[in-house]
C-alpha atoms as a PDB file:
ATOM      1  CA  UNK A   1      54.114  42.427 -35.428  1.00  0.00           C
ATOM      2  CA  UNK A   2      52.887  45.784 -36.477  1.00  0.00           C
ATOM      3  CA  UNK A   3      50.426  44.619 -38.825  1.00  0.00           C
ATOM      4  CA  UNK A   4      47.074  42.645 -38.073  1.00  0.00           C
ATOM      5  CA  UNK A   5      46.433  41.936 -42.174  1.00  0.00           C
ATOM      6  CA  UNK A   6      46.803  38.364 -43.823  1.00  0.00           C
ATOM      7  CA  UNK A   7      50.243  38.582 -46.025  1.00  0.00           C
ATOM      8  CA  UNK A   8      47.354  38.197 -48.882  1.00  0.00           C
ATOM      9  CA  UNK A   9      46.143  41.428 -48.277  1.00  0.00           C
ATOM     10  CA  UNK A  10      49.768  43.181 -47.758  1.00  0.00           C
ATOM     11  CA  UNK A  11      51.540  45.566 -50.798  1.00  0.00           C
ATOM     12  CA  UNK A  12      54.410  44.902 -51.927  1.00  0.00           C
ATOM     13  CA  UNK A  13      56.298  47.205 -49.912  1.00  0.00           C
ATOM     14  CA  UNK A  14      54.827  45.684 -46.772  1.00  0.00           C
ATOM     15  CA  UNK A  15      55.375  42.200 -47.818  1.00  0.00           C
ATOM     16  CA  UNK A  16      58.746  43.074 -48.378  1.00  0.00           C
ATOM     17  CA  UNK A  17      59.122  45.184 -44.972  1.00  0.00           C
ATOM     18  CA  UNK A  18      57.168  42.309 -43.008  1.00  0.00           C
ATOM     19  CA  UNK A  19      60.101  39.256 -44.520  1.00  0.00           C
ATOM     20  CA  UNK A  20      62.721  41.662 -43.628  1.00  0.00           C
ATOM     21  CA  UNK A  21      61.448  41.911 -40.316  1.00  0.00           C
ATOM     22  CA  UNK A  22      61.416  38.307 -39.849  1.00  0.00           C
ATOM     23  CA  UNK A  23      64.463  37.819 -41.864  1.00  0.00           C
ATOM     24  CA  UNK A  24      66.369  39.750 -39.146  1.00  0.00           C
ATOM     25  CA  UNK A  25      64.438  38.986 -36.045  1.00  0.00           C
ATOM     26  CA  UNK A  26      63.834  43.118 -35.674  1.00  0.00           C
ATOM     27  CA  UNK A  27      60.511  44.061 -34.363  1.00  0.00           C
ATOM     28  CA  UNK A  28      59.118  40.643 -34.214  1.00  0.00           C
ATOM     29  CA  UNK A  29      58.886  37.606 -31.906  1.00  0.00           C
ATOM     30  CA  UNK A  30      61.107  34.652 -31.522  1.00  0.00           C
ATOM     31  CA  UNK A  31      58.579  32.395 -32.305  1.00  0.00           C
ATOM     32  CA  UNK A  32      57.015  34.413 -35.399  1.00  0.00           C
ATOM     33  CA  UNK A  33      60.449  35.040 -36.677  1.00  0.00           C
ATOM     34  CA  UNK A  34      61.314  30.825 -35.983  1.00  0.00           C
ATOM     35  CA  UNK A  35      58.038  29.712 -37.767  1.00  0.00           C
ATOM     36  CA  UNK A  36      59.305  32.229 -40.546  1.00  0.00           C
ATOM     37  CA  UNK A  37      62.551  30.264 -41.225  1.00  0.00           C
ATOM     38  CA  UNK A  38      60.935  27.030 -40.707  1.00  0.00           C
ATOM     39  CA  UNK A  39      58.862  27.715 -43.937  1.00  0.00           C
ATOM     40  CA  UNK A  40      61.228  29.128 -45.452  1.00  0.00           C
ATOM     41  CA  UNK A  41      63.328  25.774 -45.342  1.00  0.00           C
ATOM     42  CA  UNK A  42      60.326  24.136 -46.203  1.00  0.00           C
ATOM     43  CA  UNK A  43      59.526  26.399 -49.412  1.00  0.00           C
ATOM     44  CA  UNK A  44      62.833  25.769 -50.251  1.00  0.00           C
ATOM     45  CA  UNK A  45      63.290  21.763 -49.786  1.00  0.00           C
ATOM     46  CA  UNK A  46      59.869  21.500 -51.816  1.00  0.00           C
ATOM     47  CA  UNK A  47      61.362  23.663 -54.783  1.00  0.00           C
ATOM     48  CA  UNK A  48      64.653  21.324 -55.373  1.00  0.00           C
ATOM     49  CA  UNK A  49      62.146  17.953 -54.743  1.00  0.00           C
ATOM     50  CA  UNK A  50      60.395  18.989 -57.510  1.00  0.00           C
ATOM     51  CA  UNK A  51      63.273  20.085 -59.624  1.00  0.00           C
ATOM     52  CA  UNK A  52      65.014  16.794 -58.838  1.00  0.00           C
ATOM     53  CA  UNK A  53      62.047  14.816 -59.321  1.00  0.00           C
ATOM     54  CA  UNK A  54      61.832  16.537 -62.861  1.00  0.00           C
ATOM     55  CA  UNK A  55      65.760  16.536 -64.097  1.00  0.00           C
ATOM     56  CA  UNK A  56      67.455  14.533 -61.462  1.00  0.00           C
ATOM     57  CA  UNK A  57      68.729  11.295 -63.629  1.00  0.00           C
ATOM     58  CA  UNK A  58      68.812   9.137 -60.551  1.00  0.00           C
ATOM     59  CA  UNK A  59      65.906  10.410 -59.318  1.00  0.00           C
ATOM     60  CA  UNK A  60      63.810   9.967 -62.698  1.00  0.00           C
ATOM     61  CA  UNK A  61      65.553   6.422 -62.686  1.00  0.00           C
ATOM     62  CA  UNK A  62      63.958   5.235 -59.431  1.00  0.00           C
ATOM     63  CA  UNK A  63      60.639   7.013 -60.330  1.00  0.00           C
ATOM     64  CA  UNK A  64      60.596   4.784 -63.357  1.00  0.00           C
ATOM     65  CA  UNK A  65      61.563   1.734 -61.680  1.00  0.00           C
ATOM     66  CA  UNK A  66      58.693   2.652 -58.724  1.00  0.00           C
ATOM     67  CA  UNK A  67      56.121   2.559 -61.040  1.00  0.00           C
ATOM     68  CA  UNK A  68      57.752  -0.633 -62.081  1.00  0.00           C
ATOM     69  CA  UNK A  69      57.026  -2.510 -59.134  1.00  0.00           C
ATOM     70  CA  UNK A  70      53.521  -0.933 -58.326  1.00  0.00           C
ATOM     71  CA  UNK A  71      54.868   2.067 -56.231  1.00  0.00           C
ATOM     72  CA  UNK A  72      54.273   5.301 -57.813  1.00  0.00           C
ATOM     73  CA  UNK A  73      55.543   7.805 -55.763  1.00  0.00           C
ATOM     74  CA  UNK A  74      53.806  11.416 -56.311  1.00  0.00           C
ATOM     75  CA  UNK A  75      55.733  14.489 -55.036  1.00  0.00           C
ATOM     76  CA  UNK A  76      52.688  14.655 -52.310  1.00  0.00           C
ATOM     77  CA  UNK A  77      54.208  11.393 -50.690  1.00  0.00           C
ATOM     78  CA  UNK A  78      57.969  13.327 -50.564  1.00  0.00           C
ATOM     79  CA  UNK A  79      57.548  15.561 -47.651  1.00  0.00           C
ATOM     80  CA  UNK A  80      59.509  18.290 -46.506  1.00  0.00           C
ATOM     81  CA  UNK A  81      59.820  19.245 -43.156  1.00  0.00           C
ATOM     82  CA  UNK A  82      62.041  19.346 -39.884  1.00  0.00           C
ATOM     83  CA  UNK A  83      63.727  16.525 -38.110  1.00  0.00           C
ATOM     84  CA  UNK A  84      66.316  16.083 -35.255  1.00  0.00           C
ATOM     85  CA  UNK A  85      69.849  16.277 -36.580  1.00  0.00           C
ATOM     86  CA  UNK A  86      70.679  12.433 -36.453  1.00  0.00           C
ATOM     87  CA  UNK A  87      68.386  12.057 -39.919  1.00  0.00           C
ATOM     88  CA  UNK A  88      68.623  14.085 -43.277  1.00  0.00           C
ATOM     89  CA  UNK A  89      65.724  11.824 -43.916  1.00  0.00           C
ATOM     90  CA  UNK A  90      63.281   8.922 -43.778  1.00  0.00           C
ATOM     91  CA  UNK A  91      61.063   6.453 -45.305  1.00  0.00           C
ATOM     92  CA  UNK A  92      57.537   5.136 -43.474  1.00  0.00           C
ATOM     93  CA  UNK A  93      56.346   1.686 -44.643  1.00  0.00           C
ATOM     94  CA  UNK A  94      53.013   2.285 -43.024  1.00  0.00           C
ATOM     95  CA  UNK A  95      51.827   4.449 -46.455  1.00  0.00           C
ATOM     96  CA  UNK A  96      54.977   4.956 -48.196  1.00  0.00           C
ATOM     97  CA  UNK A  97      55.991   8.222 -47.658  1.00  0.00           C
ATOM     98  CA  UNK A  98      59.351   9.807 -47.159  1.00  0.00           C
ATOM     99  CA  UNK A  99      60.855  12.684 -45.545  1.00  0.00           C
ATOM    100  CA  UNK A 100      62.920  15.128 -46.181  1.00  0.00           C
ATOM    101  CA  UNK A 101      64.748  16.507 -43.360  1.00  0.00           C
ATOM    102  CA  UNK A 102      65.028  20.687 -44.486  1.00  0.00           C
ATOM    103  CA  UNK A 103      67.897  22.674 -43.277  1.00  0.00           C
ATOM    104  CA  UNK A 104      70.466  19.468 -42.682  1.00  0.00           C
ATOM    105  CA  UNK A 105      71.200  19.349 -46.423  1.00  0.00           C
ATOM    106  CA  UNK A 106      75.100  20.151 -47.365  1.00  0.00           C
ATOM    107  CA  UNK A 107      73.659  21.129 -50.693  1.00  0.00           C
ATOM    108  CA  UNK A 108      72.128  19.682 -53.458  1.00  0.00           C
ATOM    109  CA  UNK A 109      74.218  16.560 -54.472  1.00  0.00           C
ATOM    110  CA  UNK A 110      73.664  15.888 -50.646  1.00  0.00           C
ATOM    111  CA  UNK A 111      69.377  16.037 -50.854  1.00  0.00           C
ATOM    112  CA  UNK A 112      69.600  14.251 -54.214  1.00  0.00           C
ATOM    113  CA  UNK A 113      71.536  11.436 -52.463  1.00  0.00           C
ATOM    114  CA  UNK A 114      69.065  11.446 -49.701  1.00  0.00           C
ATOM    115  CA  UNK A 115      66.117  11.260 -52.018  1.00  0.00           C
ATOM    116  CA  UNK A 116      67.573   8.400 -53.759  1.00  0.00           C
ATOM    117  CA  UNK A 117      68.727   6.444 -50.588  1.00  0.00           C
ATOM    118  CA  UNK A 118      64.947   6.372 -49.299  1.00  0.00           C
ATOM    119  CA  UNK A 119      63.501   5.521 -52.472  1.00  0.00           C
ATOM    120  CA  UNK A 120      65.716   2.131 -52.634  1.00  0.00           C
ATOM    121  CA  UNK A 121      64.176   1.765 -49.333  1.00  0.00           C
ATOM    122  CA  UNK A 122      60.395   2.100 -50.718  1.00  0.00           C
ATOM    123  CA  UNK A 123      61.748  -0.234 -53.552  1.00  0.00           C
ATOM    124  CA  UNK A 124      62.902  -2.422 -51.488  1.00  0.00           C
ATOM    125  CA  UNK A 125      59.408  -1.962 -49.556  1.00  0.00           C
ATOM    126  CA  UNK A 126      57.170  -2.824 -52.485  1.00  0.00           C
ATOM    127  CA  UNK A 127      59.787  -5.672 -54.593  1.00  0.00           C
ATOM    128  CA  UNK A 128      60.756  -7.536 -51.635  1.00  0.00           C
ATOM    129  CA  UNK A 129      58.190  -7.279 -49.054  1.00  0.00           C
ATOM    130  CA  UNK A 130      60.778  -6.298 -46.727  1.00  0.00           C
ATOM    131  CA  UNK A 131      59.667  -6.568 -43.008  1.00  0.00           C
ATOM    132  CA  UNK A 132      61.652  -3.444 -41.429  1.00  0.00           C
ATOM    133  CA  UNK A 133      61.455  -5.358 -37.755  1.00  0.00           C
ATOM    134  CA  UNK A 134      63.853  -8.536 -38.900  1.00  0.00           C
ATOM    135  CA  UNK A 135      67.183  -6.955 -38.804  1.00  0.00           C
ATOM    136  CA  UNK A 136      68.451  -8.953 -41.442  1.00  0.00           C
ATOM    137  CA  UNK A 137      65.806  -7.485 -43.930  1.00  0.00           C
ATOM    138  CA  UNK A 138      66.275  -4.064 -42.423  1.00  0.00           C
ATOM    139  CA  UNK A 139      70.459  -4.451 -42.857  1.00  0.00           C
ATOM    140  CA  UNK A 140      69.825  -5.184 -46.311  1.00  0.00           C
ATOM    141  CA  UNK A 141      67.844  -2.625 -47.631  1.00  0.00           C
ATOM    142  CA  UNK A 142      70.080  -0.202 -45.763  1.00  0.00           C
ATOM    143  CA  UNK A 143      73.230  -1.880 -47.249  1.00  0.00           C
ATOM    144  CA  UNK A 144      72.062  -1.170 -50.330  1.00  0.00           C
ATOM    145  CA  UNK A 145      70.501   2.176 -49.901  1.00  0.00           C
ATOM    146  CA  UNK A 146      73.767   3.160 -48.928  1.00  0.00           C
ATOM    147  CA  UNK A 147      75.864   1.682 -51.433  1.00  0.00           C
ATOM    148  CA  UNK A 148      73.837   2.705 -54.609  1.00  0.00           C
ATOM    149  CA  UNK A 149      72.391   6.084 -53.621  1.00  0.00           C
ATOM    150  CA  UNK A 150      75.738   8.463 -53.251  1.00  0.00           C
ATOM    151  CA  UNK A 151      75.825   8.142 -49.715  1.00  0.00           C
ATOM    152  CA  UNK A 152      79.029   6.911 -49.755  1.00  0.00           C
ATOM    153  CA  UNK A 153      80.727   8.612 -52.999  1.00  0.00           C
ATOM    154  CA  UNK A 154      84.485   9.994 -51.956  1.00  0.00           C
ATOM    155  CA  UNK A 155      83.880  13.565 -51.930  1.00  0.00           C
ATOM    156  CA  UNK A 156      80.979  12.860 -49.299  1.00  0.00           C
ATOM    157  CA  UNK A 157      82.860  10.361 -46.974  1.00  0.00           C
ATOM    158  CA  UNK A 158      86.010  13.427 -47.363  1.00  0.00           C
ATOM    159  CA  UNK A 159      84.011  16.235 -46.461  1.00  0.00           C
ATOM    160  CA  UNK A 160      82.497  14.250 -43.382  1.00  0.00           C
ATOM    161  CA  UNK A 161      86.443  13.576 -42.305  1.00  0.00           C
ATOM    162  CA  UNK A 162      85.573   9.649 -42.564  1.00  0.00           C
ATOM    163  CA  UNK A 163      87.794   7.925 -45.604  1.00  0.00           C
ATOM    164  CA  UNK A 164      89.499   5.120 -45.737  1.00  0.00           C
ATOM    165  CA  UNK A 165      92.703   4.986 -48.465  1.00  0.00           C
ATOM    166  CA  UNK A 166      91.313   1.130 -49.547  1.00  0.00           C
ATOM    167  CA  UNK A 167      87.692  -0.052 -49.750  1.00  0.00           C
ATOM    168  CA  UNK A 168      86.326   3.131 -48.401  1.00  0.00           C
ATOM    169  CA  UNK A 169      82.900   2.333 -49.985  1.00  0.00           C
ATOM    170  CA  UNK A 170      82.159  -0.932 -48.633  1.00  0.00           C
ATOM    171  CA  UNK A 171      83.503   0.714 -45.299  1.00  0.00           C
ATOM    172  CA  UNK A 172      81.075   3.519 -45.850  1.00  0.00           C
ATOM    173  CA  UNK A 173      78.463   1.423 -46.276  1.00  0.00           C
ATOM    174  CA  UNK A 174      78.752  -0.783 -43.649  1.00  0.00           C
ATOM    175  CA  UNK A 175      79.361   1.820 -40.972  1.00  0.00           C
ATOM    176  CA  UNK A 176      76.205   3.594 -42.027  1.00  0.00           C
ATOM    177  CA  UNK A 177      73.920   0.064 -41.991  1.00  0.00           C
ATOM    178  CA  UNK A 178      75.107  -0.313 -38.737  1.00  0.00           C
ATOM    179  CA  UNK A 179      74.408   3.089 -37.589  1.00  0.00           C
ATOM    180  CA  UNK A 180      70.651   2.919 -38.544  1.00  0.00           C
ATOM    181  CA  UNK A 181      69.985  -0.821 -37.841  1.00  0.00           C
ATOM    182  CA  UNK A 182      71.303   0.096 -34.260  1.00  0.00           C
ATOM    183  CA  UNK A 183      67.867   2.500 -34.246  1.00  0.00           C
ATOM    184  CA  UNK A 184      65.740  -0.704 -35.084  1.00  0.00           C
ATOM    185  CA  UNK A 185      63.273  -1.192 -31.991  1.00  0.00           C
ATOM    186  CA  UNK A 186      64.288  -4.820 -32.385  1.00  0.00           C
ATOM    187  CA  UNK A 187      67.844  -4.307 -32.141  1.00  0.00           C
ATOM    188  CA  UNK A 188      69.280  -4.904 -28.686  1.00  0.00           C
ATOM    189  CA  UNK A 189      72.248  -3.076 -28.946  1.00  0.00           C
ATOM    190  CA  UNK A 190      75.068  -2.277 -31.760  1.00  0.00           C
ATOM    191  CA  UNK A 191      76.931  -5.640 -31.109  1.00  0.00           C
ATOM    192  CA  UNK A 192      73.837  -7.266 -32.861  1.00  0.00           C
ATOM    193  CA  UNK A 193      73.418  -4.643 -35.036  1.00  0.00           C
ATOM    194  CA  UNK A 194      77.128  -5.146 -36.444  1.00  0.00           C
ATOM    195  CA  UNK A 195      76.915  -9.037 -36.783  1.00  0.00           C
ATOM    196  CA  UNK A 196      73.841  -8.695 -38.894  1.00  0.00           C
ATOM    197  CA  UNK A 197      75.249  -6.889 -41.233  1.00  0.00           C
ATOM    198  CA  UNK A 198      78.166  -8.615 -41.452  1.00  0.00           C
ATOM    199  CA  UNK A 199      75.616 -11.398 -42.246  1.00  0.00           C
ATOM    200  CA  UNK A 200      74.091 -10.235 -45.405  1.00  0.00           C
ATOM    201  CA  UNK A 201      76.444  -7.670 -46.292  1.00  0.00           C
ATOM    202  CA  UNK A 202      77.668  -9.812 -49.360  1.00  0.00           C
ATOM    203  CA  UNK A 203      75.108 -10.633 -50.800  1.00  0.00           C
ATOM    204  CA  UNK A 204      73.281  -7.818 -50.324  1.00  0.00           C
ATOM    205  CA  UNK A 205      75.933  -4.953 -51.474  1.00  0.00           C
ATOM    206  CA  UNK A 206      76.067  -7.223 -54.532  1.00  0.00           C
ATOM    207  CA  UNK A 207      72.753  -6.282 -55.777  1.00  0.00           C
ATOM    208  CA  UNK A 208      72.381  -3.490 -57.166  1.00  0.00           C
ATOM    209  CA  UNK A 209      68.633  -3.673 -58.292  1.00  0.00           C
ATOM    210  CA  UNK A 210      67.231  -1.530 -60.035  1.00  0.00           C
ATOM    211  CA  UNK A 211      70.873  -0.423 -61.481  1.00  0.00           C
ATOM    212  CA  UNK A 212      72.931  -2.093 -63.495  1.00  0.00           C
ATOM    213  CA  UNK A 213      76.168  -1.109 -60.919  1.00  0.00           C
ATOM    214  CA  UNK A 214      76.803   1.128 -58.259  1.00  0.00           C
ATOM    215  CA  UNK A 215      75.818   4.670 -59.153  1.00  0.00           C
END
């Protein structure tokens, strides 16, 4: 780039030149102007946590709920950052932090639905115990991360091309359990993955812990 000073110590004109440089790719590298968008998606993803985590009823539900069971979650343990395109997200049981996958979102109903989904999952985590290598435990929680997080509201499943004219939820649901059980380690191969959930899928999409019903 032209300029050898920290942004810090830019003006404002040559802050402003300097993002529309990398903005439009003109006069600077691939990989500056890539690292550029990356935190740019990042900046962004952060923003709408926090704005979620603040006025987001379903988010402020399962915050409550977290601290509940003995999981408070601080907006330090939501990270934002890239993934590979199978994920919008992710939770680790190893210290209870999940991911936000920036620049996969649809929009914001989308990320909120994400958000939600993978705190179930920590719920789950810290109520149950759950052991995420037995692929009954791991079909569960994702049973009900999908059915009680959005995941699988109509407008979604339409805008995806995937709906069903009769029981298009539980459909939903069940095609996305198997989808991520079928990523287990343990799992063998998506045979296994579908009988499992077919296993606890009833009594598992009837709980709807912490809610009082689907959401």
């Amino acid at each position: 780039m032209s300029t050898s000073k920290p942004p810090e110590k830019l003006s404002s004109f040559e802050r402003w030149r300097r993002n529309a440089m990398l903005a439009t790719g003109l006069g600077v590298t691939e990989d500056e102007r890539l690292e550029y968008l990356l935190e740019q998606g990042r900046l962004s993803c952060e923003q709408k946590k926090l704005q979620f985590m603040e006025r987001s009823p379903a988010v402020v539900f399962m915050l409550k709920h977290l601290r509940a069971a003995g999981c408070d979650l601080p907006p330090s343990n939501i990270i934002c950052g890239p993934c590979d395109r199978r994920s919008a997200g992710g939770f680790n049981p190893k210290n209870g932090a999940i991911v936000l996958c920036q620049g996969v979102f649809f929009g914001d109903a989308h990320m909120e639905n994400i958000m939600v989904h993978e705190m179930i999952h920590l719920f789950d985590h810290c109520r149950f115990k759950v052991d995420w290598l037995n692929l009954r435990h791991h079909a569960c929680s994702e049973i009900r991360a999908n059915s009680l997080s959005g995941d699988c509201r109509f407008s979604r499943e339409l805008r995806i091309g995937s709906l069903a004219f009769t029981k298009h939820h539980q459909d939903c649901v069940r095609r996305r359990a198997v989808t991520s059980v079928s990523r287990n380690l343990m799992c063998p191969d998506k045979a296994t993955a579908e009988r499992v959930v077919n296993e606890v899928f009833e009594s598992c999409f009837k709980d709807t812990r912490p809610f009082d019903e689907i959401y």
